[in-house]
Protein backbone atom coordinates (compact mmCIF):
# COMPACT_ATOMS: atom_id res chain seq x y z
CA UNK A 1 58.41 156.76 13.54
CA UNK A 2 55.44 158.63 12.54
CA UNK A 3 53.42 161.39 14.60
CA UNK A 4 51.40 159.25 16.27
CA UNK A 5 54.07 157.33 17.32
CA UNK A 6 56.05 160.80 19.09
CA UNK A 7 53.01 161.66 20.23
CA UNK A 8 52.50 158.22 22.00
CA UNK A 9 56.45 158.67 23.30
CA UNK A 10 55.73 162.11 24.47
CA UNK A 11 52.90 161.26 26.76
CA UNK A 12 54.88 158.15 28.43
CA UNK A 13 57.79 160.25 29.13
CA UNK A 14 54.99 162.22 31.09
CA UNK A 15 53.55 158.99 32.57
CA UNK A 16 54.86 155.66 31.91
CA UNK A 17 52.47 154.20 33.82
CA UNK A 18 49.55 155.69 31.82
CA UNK A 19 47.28 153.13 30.87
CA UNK A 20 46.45 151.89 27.39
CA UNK A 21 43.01 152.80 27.25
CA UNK A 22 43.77 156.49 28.93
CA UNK A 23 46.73 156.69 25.69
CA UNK A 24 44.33 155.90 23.45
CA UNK A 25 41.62 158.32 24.46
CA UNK A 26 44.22 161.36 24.54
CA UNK A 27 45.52 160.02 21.13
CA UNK A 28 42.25 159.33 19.78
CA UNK A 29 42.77 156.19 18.50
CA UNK A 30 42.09 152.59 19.19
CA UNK A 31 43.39 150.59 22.65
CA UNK A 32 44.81 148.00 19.83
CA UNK A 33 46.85 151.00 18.46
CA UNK A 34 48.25 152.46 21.49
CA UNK A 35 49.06 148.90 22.03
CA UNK A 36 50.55 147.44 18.83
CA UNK A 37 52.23 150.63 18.97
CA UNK A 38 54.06 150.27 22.28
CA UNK A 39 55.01 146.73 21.28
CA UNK A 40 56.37 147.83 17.84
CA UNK A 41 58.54 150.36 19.95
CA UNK A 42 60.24 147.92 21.89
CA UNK A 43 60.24 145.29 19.39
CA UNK A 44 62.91 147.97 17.04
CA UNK A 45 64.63 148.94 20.52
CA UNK A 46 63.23 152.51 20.72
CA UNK A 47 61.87 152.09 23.79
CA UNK A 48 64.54 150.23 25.60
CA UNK A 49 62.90 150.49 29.10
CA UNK A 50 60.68 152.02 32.21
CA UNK A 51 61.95 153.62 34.95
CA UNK A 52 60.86 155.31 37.92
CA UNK A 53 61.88 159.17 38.52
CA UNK A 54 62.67 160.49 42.30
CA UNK A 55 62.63 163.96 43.58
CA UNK A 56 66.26 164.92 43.95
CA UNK A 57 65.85 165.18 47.43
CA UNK A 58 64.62 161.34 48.09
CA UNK A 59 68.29 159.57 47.67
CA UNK A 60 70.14 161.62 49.47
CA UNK A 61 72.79 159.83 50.50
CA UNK A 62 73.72 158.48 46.83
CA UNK A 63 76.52 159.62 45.02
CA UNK A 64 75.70 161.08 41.69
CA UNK A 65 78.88 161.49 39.64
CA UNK A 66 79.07 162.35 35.62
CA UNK A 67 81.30 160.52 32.96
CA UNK A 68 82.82 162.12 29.92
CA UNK A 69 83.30 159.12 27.50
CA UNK A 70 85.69 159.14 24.39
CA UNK A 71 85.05 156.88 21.87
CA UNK A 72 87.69 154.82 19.56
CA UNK A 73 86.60 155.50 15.90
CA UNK A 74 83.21 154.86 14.81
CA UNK A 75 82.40 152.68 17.93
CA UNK A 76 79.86 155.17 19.53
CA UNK A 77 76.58 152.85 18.67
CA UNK A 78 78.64 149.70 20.12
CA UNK A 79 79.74 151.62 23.19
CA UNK A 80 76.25 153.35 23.71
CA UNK A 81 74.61 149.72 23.47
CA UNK A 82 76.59 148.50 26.33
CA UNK A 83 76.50 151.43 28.27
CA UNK A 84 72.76 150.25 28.19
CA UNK A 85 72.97 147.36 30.02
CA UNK A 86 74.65 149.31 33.04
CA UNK A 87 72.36 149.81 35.93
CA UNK A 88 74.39 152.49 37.39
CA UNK A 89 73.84 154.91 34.47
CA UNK A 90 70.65 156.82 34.51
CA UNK A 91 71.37 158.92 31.54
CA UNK A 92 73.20 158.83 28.64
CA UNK A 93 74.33 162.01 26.29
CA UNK A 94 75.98 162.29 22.42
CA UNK A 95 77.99 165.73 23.12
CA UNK A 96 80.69 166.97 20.52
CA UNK A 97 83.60 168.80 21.69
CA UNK A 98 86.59 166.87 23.22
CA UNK A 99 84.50 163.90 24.84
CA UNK A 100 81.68 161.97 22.89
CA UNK A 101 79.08 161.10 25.22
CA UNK A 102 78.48 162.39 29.05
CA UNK A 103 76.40 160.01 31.01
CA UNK A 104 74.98 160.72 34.24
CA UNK A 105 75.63 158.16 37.15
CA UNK A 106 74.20 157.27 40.52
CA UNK A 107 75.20 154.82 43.49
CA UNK A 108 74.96 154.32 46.86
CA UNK A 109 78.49 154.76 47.97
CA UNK A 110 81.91 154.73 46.81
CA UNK A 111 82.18 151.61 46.50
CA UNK A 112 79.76 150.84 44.21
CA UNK A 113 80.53 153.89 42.16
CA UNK A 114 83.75 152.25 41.60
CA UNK A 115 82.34 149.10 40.56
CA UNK A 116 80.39 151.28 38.24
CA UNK A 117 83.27 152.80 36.78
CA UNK A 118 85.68 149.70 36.66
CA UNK A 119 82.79 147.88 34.30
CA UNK A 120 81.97 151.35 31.89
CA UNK A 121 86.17 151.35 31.50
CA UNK A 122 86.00 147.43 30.45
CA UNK A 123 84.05 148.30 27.92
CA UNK A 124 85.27 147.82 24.20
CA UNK A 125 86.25 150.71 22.48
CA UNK A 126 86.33 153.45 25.23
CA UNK A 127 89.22 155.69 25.01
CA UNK A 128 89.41 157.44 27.45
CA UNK A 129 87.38 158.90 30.40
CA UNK A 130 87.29 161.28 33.17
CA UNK A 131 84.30 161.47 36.04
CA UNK A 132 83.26 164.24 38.02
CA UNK A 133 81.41 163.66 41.29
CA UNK A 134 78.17 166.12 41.88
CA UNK A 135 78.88 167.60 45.33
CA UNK A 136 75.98 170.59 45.31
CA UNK A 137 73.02 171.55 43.20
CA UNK A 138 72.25 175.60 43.19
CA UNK A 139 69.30 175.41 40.53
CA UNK A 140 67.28 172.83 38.79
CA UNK A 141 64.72 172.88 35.75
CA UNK A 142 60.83 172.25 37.28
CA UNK A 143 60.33 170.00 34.61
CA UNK A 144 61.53 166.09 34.46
C-alpha cells in the first residue's frame, strides 16, 4: 500500500458510501484510479467489507459484550480469518498481555449472544476465552 492508497482508506472510513468520482476529486486523481484502486483493495483482502455505523443510542436493547481471545501458538492469522466470517463481531483487536485479541460483540438477546459465543469457541485453535457483557457507558470518544 502506497499513500494514495491510505489516503483512499482514510476517506472511506469517513464515508463508505462516498462516491467514486467525489474520491477522486478529493484525491486528485482519475475516477479509473479511485476505482482500480478500491478493486485492488479487496481483490488482496484489505478491504474485507462495508458496514453501516449506528449512534450508540439506536440499538438499545442489544447486548454488547467483549471477548478476550487466546490463541494456540502461531494460529492468530487462522483464528482472526474466521473470526471474520462471524456476523456477531463488529470489531476485532491484536492486544498483548495475557489474551491475544479482544473483539467487540453485539446481539439482540441472550440467546443469540450465546450462539455467538458457542461458534467463536468452535473455532480451531482458540485457547481459551473469557467475555464480559457491557452493562453502562460513562464516556465515549466524538469521533467513529
Amino acid at each position: 500500500m502506497d499513500a494514495l492508497d491510505q489516503q483512499l482508506i482514510s476517506l472511506l472510513r469517513t464515508d463508505a458510501r462516498m462516491s467514486i468520482a467525489t474520491l477522486a476529486h478529493k484525491l486528485k486523481v482519475s475516477r479509473g484510479t479511485i476505482t482500480n484502486r478500491i478493486t485492488k483493495l479487496e481483490d488482496d483482502g484489505i478491504i474485507v467489507g462495508y458496514t453501516v455505523r449506528l449512534r450508540p443510542d439506536a440499538q438499545q436493547n442489544d447486548i454488547h459484550a467483549w471477548i478476550s481471545i487466546a490463541v494456540e501458538g502461531n494460529e492468530t492469522r487462522a483464528v482472526i480469518a474466521a473470526l471474520l466470517g462471524e456476523p456477531g463481531i463488529e470489531e476485532i483487536h491484536d492486544t498483548n498481555g495475557r489474551w491475544d485479541l479482544l473483539a467487540s460483540l453485539r446481539a439482540t438477546n441472550l440467546s443469540e449472544l450465546s450462539s455467538v459465543l458457542e461458534r467463536i469457541r468452535l473455532i480451531k485453535a482458540i485457547q481459551n476465552t473469557e467475555t464480559s457483557i457491557h452493562l453502562q457507558t460513562y464516556r465515549t470518544s466524538s469521533k467513529s
